[in-house]
Each structure stands twice: as structure tokens, then as C-alpha cells.
N, C-alpha and C. Protein backbone atom coordinates (compact mmCIF):
# COMPACT_ATOMS: atom_id res chain seq x y z
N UNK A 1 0.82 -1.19 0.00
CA UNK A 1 0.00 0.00 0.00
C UNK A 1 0.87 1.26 0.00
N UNK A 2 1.98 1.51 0.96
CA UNK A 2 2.71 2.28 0.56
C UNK A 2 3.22 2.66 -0.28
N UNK A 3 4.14 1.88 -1.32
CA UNK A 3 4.80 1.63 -1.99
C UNK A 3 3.71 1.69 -3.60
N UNK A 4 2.59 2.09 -3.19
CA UNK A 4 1.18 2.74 -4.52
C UNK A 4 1.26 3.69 -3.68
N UNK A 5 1.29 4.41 -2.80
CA UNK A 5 1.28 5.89 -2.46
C UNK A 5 1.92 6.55 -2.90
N UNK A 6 3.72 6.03 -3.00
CA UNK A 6 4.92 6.31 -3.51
C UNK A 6 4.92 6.42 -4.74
N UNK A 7 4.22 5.52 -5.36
CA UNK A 7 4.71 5.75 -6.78
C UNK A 7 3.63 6.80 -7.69
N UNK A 8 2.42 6.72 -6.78
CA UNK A 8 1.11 7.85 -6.94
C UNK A 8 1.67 8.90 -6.90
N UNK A 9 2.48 9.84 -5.71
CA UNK A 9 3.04 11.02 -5.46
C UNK A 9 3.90 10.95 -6.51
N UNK A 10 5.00 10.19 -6.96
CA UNK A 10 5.90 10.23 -7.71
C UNK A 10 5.55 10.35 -9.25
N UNK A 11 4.56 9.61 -9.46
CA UNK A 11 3.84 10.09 -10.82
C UNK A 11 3.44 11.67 -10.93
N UNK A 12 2.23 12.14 -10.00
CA UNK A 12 2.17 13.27 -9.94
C UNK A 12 3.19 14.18 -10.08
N UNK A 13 4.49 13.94 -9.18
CA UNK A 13 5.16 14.88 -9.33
C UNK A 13 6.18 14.93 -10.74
N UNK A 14 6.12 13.98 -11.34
CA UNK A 14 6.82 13.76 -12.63
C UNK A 14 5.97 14.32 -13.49
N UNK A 15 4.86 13.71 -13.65
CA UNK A 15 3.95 14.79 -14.93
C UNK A 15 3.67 16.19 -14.73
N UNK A 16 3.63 16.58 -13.49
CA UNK A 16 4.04 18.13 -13.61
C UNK A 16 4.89 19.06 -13.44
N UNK A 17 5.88 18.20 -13.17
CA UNK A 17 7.25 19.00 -13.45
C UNK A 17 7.86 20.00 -14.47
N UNK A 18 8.05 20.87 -13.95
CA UNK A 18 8.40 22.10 -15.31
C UNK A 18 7.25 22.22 -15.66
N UNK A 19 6.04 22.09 -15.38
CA UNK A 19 5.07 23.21 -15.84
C UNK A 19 4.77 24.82 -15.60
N UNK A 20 5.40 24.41 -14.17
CA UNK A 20 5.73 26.46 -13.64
C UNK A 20 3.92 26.97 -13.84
N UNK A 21 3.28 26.68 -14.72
CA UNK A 21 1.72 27.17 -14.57
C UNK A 21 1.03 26.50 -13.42
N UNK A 22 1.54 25.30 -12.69
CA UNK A 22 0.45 24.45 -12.22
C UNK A 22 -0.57 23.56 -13.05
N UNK A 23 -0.70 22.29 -12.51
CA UNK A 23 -1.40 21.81 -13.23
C UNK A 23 -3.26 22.13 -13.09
N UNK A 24 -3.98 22.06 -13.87
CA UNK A 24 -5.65 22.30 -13.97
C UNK A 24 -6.20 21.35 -14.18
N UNK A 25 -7.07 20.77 -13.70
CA UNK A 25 -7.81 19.79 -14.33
C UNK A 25 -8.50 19.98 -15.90
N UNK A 26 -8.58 19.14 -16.21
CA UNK A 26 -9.42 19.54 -17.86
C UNK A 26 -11.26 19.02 -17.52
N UNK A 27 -11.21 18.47 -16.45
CA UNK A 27 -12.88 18.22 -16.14
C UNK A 27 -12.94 17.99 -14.72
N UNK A 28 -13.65 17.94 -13.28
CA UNK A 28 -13.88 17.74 -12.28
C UNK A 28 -15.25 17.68 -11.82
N UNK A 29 -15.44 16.86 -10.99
CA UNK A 29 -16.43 16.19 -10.84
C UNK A 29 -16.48 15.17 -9.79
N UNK A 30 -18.17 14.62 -9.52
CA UNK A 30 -17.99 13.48 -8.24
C UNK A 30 -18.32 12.01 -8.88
N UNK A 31 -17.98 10.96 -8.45
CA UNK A 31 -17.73 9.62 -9.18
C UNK A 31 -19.46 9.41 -9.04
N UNK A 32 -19.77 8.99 -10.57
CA UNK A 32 -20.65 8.26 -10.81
C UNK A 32 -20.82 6.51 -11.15
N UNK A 33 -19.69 6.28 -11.62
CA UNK A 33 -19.49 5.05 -11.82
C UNK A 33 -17.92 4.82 -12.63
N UNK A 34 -17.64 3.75 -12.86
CA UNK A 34 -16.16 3.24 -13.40
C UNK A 34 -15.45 2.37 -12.52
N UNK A 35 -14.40 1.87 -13.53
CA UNK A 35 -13.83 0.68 -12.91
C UNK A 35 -12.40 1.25 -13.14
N UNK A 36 -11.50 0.82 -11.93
CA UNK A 36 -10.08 1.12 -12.13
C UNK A 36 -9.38 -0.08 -12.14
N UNK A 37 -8.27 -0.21 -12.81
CA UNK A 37 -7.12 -1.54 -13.62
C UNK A 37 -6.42 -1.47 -12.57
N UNK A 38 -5.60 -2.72 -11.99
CA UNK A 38 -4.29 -2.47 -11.67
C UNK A 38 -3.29 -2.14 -12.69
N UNK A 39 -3.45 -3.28 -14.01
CA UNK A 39 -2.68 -3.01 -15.19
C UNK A 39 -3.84 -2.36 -16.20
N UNK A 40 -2.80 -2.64 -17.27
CA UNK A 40 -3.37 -1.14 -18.31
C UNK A 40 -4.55 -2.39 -19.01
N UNK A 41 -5.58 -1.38 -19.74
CA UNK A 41 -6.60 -2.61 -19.92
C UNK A 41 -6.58 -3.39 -20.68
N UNK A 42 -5.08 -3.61 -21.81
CA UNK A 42 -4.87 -4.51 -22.59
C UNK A 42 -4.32 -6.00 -21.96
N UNK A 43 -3.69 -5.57 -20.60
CA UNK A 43 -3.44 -6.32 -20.09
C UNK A 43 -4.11 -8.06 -20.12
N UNK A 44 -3.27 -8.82 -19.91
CA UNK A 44 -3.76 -9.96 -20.08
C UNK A 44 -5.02 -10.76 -19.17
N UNK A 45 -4.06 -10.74 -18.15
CA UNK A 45 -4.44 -10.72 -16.65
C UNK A 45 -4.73 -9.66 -15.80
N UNK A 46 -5.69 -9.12 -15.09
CA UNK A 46 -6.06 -7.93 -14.80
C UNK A 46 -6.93 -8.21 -13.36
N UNK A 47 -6.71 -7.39 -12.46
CA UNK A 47 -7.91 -6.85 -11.63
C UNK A 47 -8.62 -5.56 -10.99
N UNK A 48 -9.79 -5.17 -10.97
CA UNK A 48 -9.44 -4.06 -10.93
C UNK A 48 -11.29 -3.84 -10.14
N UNK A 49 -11.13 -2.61 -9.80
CA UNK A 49 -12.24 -2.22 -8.36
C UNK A 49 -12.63 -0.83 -8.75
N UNK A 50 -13.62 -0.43 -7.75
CA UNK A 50 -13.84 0.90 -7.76
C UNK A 50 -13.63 1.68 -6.56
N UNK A 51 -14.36 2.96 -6.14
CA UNK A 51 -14.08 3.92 -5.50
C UNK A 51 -15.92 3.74 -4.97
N UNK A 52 -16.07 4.97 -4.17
CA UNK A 52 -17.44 4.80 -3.32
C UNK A 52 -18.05 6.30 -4.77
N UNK A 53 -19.11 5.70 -5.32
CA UNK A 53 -19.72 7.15 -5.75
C UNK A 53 -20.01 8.45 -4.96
N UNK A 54 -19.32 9.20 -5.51
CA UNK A 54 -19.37 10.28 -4.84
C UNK A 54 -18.03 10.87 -4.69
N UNK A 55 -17.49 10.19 -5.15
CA UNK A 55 -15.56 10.13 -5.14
C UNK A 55 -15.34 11.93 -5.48
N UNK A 56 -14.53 12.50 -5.19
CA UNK A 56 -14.06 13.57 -5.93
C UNK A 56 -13.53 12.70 -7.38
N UNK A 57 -13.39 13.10 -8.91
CA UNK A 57 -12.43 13.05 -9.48
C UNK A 57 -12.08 14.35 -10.50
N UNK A 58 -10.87 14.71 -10.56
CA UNK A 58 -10.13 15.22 -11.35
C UNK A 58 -9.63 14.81 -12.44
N UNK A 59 -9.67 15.16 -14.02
CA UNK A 59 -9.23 14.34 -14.89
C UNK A 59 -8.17 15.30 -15.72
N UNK A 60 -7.03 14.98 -15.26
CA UNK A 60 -5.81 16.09 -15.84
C UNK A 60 -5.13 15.73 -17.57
N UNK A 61 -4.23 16.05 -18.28
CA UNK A 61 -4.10 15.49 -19.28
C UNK A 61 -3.36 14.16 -19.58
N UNK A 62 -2.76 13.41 -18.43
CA UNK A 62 -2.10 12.04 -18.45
C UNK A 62 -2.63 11.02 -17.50
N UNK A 63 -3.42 11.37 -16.57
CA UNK A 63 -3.97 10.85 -15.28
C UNK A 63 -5.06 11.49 -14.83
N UNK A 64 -6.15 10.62 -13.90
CA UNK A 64 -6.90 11.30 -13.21
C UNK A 64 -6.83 10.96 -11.64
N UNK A 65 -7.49 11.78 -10.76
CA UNK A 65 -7.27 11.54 -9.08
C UNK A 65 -8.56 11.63 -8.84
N UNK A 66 -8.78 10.52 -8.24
CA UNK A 66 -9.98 10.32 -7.40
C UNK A 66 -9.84 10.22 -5.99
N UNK A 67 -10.28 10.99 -5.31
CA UNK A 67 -10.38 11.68 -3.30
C UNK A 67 -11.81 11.02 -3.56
N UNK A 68 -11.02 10.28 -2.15
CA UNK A 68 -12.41 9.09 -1.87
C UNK A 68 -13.22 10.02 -0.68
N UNK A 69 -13.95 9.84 -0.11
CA UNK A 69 -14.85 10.70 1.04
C UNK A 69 -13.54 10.52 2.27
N UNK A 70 -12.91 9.75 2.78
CA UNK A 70 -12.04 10.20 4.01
C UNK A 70 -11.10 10.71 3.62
N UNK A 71 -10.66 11.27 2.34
CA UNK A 71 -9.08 12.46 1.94
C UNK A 71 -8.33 11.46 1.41
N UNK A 72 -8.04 10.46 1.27
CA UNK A 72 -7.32 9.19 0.19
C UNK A 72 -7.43 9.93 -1.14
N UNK A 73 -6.09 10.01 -1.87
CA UNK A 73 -6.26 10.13 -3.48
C UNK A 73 -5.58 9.53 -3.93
N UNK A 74 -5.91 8.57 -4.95
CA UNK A 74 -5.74 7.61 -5.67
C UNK A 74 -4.90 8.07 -7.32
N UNK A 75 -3.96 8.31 -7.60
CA UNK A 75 -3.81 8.37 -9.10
C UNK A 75 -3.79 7.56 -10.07
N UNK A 76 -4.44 7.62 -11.38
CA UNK A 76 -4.70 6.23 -12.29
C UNK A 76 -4.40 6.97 -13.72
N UNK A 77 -3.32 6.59 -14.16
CA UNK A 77 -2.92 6.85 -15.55
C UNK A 77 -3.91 6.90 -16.54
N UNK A 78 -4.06 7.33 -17.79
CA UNK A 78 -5.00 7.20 -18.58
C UNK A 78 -5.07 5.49 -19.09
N UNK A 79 -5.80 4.56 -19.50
CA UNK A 79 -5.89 3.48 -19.73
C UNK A 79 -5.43 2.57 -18.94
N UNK A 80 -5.72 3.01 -17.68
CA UNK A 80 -5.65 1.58 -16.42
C UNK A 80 -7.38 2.31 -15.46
N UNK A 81 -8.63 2.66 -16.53
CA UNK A 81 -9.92 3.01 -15.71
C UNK A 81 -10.86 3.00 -16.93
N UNK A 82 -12.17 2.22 -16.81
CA UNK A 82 -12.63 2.43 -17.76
C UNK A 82 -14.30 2.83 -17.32
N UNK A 83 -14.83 2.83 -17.96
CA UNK A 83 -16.43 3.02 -18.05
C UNK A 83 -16.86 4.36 -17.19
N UNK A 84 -15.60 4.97 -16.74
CA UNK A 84 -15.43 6.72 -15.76
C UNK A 84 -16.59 7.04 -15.88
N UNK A 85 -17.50 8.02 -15.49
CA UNK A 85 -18.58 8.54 -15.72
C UNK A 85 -18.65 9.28 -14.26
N UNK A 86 -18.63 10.44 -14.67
CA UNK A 86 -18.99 11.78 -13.46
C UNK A 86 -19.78 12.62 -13.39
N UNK A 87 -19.89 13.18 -12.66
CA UNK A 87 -21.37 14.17 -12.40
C UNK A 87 -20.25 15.44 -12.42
N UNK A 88 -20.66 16.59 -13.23
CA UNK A 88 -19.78 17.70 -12.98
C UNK A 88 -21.02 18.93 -12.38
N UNK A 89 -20.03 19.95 -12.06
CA UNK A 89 -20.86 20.47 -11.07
C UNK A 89 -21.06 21.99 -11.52
């Protein structure tokens, strides 16, 4: 579990590095439904879960973050989540 925290922060902080603007979301919103991959969804072997609706998510241009209701955020690359669907506000 750690060691997906680590590499969550570490993603984040790699895709926005040298942006100097900050990153923006390109859509935000609360979870309506979707499924998240451990691996990417071509993957062979796969498992993969969801979040509680109602999730915060953010959908930036390489990844999105979903803040579950107790402050947990989750980062998921583009093509390791599928069937996403959010309520924007």
C-alpha cells in the first residue's frame, strides 16, 4: 500500500514538473461510476475495483485523481480506468 502511495506522489510529481503554470484539471467532478485496472486494460491478466460514488475526481491530461470521502487520493494513468462517468458540477 505504501509503496502505490509512492509511486502515486511520484507520478504526480513527474507529470508536472516544469510546468511552472500548475497543473488544472481539464474536467472535475464526483464519481458516478467506473472501474479502475491495476494493469493497463490490454493487459492480459487484470484486476481491478472501484471507489465509493461520490468520489471527488479530477481528470488532468495524463492521469486522473480520485479523493475518496475520508481524503485518500488515488492516481490512475490514462488506460488503467474504464467506463469513468462523473457528475460535474
Amino acid at each position: 500500500m505504501r509503496i502505490t502511495l509512492l509511486w502515486c506522489a511520484l507520478v504526480i510529481v513527474g507529470l508536472t514538473a516544469g510546468c511552472g503554470c500548475g497543473s488544472k484539471a481539464l474536467v472535475a467532478g464526483t464519481l458516478e461510476d467506473g472501474t479502475f485496472w491495476e494493469k493497463p486494460l490490454l493487459a492480459g491478466s487484470n484486476s481491478g475495483g472501484s471507489y465509493s460514488k461520490g468520489s471527488r475526481v479530477e481528470v488532468y491530461e495524463q492521469f486522473v485523481v480520485v479523493t475518496t470521502p475520508d481524503g485518500v487520493s488515488h492516481v490512475h494513468p490514462h488506460g488503467y480506468y474504464s467506463r469513468l462517468q462523473l457528475k460535474t458540477h
